[in-house]
PDB file of N, CA and C in Angstrom:
ATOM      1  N   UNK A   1     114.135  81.424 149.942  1.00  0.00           N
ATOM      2  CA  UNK A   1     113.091  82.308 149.454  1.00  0.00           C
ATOM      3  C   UNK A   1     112.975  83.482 150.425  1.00  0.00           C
ATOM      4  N   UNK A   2     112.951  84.856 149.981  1.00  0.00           N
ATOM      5  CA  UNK A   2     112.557  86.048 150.568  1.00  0.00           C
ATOM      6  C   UNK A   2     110.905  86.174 151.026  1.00  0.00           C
ATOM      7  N   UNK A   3     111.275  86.772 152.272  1.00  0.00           N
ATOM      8  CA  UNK A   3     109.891  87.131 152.416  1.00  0.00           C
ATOM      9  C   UNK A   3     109.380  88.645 151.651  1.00  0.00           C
ATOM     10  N   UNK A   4     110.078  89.650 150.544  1.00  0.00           N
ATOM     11  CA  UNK A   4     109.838  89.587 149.688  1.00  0.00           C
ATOM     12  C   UNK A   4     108.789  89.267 148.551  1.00  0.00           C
ATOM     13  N   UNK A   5     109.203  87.605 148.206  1.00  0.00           N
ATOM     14  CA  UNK A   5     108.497  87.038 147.537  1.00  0.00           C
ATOM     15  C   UNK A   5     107.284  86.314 148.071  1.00  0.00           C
ATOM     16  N   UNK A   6     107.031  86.727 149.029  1.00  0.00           N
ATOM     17  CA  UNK A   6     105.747  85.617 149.762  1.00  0.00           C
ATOM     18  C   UNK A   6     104.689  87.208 150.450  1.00  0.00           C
ATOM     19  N   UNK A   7     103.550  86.833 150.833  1.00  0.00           N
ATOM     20  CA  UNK A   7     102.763  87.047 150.950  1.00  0.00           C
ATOM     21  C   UNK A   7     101.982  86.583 152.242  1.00  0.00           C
ATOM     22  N   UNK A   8     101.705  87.831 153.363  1.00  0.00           N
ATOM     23  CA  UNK A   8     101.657  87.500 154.846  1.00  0.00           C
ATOM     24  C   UNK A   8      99.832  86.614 154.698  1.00  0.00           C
ATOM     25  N   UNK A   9      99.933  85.142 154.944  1.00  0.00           N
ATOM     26  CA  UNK A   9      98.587  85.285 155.197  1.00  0.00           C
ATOM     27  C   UNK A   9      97.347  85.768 155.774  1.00  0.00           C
ATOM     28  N   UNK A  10      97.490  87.024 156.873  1.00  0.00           N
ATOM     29  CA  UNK A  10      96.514  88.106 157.184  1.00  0.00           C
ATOM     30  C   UNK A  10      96.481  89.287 156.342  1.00  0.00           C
ATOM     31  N   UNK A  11      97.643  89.472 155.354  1.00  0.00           N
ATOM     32  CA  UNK A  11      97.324  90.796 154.821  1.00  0.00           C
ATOM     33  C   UNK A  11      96.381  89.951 153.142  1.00  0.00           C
ATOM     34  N   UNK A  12      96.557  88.815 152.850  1.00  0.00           N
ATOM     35  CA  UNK A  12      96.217  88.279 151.792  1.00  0.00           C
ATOM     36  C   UNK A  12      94.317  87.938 151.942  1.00  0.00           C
ATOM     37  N   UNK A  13      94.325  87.519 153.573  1.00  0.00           N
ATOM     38  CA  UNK A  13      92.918  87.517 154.162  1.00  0.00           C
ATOM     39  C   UNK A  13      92.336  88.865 154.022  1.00  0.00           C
ATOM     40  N   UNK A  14      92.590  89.474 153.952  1.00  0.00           N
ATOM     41  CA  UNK A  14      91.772  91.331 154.599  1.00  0.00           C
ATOM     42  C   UNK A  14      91.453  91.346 152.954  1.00  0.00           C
ATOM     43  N   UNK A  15      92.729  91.382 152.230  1.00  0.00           N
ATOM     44  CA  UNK A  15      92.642  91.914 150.477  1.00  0.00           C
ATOM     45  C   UNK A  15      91.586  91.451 150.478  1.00  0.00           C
ATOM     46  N   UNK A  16      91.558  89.523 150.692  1.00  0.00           N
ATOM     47  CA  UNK A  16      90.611  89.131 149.531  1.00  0.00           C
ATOM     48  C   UNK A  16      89.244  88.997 150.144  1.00  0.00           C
ATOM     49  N   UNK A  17      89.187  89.397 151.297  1.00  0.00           N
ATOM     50  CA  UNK A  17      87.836  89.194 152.243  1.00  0.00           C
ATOM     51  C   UNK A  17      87.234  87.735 152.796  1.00  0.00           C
ATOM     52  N   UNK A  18      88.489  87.247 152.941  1.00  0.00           N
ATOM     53  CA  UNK A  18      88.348  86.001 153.871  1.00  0.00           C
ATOM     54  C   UNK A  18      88.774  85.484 155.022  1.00  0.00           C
ATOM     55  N   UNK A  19      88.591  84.368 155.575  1.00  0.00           N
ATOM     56  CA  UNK A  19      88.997  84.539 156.898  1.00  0.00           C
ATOM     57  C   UNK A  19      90.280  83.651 156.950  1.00  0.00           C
ATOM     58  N   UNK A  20      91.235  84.066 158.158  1.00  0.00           N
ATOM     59  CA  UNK A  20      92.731  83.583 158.019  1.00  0.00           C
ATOM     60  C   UNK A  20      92.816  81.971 158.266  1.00  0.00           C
ATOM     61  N   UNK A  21      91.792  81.583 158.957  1.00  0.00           N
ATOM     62  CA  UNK A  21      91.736  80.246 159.696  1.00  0.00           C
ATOM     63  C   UNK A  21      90.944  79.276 158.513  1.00  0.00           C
ATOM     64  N   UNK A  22      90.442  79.958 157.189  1.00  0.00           N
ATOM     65  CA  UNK A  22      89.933  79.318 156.409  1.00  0.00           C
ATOM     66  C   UNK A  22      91.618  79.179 155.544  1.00  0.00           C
ATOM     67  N   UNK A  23      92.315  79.765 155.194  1.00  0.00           N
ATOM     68  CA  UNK A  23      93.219  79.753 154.516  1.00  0.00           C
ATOM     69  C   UNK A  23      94.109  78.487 155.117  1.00  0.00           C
ATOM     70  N   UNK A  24      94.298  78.554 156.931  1.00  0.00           N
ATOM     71  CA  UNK A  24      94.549  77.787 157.332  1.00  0.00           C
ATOM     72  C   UNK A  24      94.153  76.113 156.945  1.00  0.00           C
ATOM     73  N   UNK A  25      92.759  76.177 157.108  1.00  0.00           N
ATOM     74  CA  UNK A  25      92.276  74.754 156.991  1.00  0.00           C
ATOM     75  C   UNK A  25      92.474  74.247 155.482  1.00  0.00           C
ATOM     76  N   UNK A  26      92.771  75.338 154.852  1.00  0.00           N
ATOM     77  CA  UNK A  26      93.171  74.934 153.347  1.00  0.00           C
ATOM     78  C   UNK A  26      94.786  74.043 153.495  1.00  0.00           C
ATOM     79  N   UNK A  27      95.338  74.448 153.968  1.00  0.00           N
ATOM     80  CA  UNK A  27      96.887  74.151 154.103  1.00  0.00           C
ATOM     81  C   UNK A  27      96.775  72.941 155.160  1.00  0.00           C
ATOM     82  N   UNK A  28      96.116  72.885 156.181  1.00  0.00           N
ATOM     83  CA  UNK A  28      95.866  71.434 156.638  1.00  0.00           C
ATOM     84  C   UNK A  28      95.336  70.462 155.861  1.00  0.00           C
ATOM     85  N   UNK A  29      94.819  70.269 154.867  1.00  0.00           N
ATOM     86  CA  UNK A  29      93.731  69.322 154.263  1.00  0.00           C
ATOM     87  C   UNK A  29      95.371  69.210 153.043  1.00  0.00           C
ATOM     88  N   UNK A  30      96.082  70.184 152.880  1.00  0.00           N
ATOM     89  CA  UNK A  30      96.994  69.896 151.924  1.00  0.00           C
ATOM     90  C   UNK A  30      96.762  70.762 150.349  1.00  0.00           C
ATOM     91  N   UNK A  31      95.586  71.365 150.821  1.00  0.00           N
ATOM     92  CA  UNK A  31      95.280  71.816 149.233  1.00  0.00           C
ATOM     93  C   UNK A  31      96.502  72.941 148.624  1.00  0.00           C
ATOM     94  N   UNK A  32      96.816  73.843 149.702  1.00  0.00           N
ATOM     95  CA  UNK A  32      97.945  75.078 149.346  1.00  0.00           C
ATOM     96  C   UNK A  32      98.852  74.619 150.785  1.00  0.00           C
ATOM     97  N   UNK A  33     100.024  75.178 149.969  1.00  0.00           N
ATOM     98  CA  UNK A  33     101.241  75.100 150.910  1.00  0.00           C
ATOM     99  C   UNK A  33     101.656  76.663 151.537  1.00  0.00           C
ATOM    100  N   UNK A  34     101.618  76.618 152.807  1.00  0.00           N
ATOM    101  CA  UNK A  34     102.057  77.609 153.760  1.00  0.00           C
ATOM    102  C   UNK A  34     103.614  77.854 154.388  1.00  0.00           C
ATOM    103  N   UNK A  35     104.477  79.368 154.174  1.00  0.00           N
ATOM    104  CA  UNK A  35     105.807  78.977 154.344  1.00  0.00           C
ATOM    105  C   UNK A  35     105.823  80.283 155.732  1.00  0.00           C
ATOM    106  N   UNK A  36     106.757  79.043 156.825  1.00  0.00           N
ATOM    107  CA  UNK A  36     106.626  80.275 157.818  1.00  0.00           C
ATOM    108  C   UNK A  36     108.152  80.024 158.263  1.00  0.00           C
ATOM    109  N   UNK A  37     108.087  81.824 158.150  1.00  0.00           N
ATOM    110  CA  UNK A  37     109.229  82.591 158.334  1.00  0.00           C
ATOM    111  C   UNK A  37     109.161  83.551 159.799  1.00  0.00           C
ATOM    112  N   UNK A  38     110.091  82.964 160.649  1.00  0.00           N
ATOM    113  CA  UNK A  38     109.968  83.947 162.272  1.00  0.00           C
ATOM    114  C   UNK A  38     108.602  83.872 162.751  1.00  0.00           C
ATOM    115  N   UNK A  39     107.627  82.714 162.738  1.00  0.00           N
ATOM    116  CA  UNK A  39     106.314  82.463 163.345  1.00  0.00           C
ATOM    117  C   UNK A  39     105.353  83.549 162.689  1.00  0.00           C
ATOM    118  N   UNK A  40     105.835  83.735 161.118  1.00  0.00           N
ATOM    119  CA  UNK A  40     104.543  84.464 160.563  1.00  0.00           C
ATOM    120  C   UNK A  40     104.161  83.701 159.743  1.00  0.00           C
ATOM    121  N   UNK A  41     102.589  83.807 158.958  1.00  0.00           N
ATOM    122  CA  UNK A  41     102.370  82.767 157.851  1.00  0.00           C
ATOM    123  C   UNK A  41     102.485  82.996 156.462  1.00  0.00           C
ATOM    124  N   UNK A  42     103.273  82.581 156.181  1.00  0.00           N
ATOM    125  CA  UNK A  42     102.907  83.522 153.990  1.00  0.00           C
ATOM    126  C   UNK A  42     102.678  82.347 153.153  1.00  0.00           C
ATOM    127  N   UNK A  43     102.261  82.948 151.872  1.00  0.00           N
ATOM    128  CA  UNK A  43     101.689  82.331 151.119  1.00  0.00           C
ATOM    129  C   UNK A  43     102.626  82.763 149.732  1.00  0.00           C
ATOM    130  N   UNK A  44     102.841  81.389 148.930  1.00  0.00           N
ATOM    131  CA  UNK A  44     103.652  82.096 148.104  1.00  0.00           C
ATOM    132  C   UNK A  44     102.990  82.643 146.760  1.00  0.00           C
ATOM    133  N   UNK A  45     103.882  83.371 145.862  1.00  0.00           N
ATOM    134  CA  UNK A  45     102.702  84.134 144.992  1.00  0.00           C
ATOM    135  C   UNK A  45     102.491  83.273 144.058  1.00  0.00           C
ATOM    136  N   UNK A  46     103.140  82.507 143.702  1.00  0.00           N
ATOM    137  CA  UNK A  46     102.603  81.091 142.880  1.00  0.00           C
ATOM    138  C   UNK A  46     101.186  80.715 143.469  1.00  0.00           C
ATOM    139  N   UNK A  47     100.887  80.690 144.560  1.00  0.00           N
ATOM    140  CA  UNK A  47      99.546  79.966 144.499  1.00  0.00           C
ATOM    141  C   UNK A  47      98.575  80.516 144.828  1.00  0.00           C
ATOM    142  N   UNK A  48      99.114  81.665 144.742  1.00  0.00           N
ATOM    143  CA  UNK A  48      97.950  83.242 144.818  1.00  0.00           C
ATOM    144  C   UNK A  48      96.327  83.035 143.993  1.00  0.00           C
ATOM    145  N   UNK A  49      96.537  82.152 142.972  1.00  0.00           N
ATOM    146  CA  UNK A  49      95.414  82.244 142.353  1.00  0.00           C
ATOM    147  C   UNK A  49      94.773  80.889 142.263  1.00  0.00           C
ATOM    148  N   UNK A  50      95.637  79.889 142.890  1.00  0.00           N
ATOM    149  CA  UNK A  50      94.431  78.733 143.266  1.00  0.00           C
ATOM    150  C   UNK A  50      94.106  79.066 144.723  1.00  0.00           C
ATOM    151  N   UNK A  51      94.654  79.514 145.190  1.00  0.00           N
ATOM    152  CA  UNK A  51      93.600  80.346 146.834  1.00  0.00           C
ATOM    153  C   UNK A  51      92.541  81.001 146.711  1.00  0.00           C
ATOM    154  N   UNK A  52      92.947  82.231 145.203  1.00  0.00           N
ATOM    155  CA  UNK A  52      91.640  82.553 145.095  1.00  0.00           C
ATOM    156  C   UNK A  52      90.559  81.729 144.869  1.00  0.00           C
ATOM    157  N   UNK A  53      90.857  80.704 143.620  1.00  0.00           N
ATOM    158  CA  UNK A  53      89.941  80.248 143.674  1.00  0.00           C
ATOM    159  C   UNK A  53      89.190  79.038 144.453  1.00  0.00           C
ATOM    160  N   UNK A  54      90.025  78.878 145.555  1.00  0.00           N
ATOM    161  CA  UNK A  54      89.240  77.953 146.394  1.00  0.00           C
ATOM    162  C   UNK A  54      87.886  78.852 147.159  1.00  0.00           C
ATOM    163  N   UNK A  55      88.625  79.938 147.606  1.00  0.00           N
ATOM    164  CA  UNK A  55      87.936  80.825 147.953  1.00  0.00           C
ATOM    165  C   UNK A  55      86.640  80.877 147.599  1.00  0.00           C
ATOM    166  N   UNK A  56      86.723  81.242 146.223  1.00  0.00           N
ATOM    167  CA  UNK A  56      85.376  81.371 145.675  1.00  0.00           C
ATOM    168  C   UNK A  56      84.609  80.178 145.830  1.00  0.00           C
ATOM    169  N   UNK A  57      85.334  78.963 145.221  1.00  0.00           N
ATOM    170  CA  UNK A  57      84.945  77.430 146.035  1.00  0.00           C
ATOM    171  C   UNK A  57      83.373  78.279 147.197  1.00  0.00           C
ATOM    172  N   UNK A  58      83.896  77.978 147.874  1.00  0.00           N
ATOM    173  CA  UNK A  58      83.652  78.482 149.313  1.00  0.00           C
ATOM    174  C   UNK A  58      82.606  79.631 149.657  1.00  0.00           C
ATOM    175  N   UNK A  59      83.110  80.527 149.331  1.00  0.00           N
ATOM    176  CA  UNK A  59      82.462  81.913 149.748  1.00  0.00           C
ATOM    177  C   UNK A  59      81.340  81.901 148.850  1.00  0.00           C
ATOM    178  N   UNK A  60      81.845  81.962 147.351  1.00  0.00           N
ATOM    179  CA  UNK A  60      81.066  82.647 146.721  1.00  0.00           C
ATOM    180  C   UNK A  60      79.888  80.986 146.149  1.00  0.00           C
ATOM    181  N   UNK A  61      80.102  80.048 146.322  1.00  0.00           N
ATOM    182  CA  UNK A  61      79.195  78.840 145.815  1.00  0.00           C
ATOM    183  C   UNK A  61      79.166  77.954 147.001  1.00  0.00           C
ATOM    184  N   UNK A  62      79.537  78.231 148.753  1.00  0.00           N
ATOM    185  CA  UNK A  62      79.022  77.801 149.472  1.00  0.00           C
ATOM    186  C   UNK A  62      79.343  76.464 149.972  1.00  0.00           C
ATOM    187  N   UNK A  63      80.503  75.807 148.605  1.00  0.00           N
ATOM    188  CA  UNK A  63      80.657  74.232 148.987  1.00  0.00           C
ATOM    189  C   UNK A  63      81.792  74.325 150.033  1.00  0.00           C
ATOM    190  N   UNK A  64      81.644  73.467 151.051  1.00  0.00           N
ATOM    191  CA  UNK A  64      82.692  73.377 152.100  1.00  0.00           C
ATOM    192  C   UNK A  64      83.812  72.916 152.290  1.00  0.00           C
ATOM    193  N   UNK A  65      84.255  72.380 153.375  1.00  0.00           N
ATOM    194  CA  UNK A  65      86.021  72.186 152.747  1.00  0.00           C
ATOM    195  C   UNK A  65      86.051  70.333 152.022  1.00  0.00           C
ATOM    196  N   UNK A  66      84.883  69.891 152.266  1.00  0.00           N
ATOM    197  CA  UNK A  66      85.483  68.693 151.860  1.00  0.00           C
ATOM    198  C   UNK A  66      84.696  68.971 150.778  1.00  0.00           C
ATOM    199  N   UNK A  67      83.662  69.213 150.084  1.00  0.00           N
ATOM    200  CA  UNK A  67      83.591  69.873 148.364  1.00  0.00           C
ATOM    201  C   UNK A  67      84.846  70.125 147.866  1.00  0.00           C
ATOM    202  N   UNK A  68      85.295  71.200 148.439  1.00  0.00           N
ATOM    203  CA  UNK A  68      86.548  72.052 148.047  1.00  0.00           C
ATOM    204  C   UNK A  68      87.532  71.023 147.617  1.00  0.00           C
ATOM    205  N   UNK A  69      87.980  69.891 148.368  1.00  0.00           N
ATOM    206  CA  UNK A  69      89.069  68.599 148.529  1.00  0.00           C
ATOM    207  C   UNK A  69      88.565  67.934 147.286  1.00  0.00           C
ATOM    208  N   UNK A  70      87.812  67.625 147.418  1.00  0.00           N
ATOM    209  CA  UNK A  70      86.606  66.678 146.142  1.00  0.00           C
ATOM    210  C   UNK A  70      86.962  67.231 144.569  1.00  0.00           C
ATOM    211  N   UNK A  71      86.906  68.875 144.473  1.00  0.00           N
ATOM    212  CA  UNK A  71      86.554  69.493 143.688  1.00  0.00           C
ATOM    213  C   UNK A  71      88.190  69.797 143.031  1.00  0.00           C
ATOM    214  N   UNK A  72      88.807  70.402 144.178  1.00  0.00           N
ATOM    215  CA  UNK A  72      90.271  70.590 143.502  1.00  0.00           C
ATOM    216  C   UNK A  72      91.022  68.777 142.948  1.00  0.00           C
ATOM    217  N   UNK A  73      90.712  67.833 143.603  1.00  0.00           N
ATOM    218  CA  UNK A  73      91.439  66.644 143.520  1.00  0.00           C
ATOM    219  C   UNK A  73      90.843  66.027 141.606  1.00  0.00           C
ATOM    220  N   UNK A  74      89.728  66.439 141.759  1.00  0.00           N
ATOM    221  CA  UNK A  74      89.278  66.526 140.316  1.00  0.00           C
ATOM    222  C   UNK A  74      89.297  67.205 139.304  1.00  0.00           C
ATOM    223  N   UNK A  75      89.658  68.474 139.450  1.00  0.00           N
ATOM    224  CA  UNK A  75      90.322  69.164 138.655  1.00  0.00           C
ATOM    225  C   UNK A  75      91.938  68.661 138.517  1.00  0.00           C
ATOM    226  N   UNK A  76      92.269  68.697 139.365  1.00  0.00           N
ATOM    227  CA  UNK A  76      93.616  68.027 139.071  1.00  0.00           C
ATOM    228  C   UNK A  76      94.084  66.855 138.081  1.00  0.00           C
ATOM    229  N   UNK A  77      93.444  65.918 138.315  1.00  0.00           N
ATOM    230  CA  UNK A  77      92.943  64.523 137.253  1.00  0.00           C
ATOM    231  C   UNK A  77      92.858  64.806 136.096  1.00  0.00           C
ATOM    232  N   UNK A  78      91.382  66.275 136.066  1.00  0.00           N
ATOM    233  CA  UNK A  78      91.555  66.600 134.503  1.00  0.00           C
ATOM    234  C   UNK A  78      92.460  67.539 134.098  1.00  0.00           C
ATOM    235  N   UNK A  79      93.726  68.094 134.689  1.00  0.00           N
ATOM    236  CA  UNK A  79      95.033  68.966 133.868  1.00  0.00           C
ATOM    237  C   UNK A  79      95.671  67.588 133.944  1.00  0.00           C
ATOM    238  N   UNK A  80      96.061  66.956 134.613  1.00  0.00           N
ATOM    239  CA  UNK A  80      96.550  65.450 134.419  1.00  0.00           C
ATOM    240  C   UNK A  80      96.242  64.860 133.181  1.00  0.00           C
ATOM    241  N   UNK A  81      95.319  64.540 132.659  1.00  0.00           N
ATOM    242  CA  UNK A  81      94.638  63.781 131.498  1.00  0.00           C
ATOM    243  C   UNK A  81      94.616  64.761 130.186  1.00  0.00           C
ATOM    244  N   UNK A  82      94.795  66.209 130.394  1.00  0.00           N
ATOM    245  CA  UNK A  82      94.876  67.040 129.883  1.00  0.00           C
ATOM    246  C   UNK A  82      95.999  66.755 128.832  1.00  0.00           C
ATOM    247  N   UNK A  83      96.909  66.981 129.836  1.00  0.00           N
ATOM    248  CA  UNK A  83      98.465  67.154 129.283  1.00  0.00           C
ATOM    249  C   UNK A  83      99.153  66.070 129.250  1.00  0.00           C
ATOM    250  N   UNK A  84      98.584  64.819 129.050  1.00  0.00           N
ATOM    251  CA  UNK A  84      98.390  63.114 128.688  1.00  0.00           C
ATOM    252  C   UNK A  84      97.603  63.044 127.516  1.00  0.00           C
ATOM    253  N   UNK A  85      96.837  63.820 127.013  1.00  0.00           N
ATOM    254  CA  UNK A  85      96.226  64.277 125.568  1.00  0.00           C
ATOM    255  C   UNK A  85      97.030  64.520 125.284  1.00  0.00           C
ATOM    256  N   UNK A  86      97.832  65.983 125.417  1.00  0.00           N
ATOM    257  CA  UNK A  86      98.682  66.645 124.749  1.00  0.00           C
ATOM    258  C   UNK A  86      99.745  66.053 124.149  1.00  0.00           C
ATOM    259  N   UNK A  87     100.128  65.190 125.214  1.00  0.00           N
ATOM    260  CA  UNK A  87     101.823  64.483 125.041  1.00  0.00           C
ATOM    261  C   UNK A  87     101.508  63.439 123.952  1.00  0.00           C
ATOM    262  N   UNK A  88     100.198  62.843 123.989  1.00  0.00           N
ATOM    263  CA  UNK A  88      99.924  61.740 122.869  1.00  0.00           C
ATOM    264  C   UNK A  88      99.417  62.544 121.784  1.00  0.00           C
ATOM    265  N   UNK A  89      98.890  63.282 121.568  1.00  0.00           N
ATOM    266  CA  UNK A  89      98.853  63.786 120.429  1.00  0.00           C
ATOM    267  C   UNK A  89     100.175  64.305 119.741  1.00  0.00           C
ATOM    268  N   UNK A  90     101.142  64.973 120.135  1.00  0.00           N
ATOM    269  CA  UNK A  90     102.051  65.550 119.851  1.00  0.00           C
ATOM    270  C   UNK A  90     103.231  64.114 118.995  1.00  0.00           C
ATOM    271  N   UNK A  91     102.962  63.044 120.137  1.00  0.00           N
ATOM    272  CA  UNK A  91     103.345  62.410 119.414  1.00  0.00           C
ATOM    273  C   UNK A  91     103.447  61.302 118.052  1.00  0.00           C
ATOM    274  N   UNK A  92     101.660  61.324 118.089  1.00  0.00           N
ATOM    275  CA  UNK A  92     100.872  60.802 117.184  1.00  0.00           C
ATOM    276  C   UNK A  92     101.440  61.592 115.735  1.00  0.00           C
ATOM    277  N   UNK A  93     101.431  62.880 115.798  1.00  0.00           N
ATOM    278  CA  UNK A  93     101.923  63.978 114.736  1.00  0.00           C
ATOM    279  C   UNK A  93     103.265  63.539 114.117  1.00  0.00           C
ATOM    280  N   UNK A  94     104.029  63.405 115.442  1.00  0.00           N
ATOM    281  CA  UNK A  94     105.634  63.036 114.771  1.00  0.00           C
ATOM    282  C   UNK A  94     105.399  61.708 113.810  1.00  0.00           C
ATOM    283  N   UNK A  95     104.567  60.360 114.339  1.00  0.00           N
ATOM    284  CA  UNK A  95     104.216  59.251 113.867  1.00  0.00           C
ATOM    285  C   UNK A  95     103.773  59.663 112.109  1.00  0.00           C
ATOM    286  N   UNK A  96     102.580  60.483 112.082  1.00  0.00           N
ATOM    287  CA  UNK A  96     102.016  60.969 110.917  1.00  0.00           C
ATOM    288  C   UNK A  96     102.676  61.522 109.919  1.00  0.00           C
ATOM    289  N   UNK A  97     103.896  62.261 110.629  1.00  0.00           N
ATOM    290  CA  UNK A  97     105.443  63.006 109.868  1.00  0.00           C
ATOM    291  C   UNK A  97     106.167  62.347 109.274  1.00  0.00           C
ATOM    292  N   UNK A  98     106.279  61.304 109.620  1.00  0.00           N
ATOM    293  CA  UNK A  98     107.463  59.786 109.371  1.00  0.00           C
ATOM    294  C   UNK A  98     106.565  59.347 108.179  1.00  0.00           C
ATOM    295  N   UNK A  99     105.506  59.091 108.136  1.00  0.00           N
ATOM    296  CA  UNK A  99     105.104  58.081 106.544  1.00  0.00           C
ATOM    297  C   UNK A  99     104.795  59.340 105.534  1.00  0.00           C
ATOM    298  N   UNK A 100     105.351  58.099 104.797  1.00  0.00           N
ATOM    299  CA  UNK A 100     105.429  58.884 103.003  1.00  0.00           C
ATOM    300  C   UNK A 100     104.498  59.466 102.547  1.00  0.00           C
TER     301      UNK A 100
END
């Protein structure tokens, strides 16, 4: 991967008006993955927009990092269960297709 395609985590801090060591503690706890190239930090643009929204997590509703852990791990569950709907429905249809 090019650095290019990634995104310095201090210039991504300044944009979005947060702090670099919060982005950090995001990537310790495991929530976003951090790729470092020559001892700089980037962020790739794939996860540009669940950063943001941890962010907001955070900044803008105040819950802290273990909210944040709580909150993303449960959202996760429900695109999980989501697209475990999906797959059973889809196939329920083919089932419904087959009788006369």
């Amino acid at each position: 991967m090019t650095t290019e395609q990634l995104i310095a985590v201090e210039v991504f801090a300044t944009h979005q008006g947060v702090d670099a060591t919060f982005v950090q503690a995001l990537h310790e706890r495991g929530l976003i993955r951090i790729t470092v190239v020559q001892e700089r930090h980037y962020l790739e643009q794939d996860e540009l927009a669940r950063i943001e929204q941890l962010a907001r997590l955070h900044y803008d509703l105040d819950i802290n990092l273990e909210g944040i852990e709580a909150i993303s791990h449960l959202l996760e569950r429900m695109d999980a269960t989501h697209r475990d709907l999906h797959a059973l429905r889809q196939r329920l249809h083919l089932y419904e297709q087959d009788e006369p």
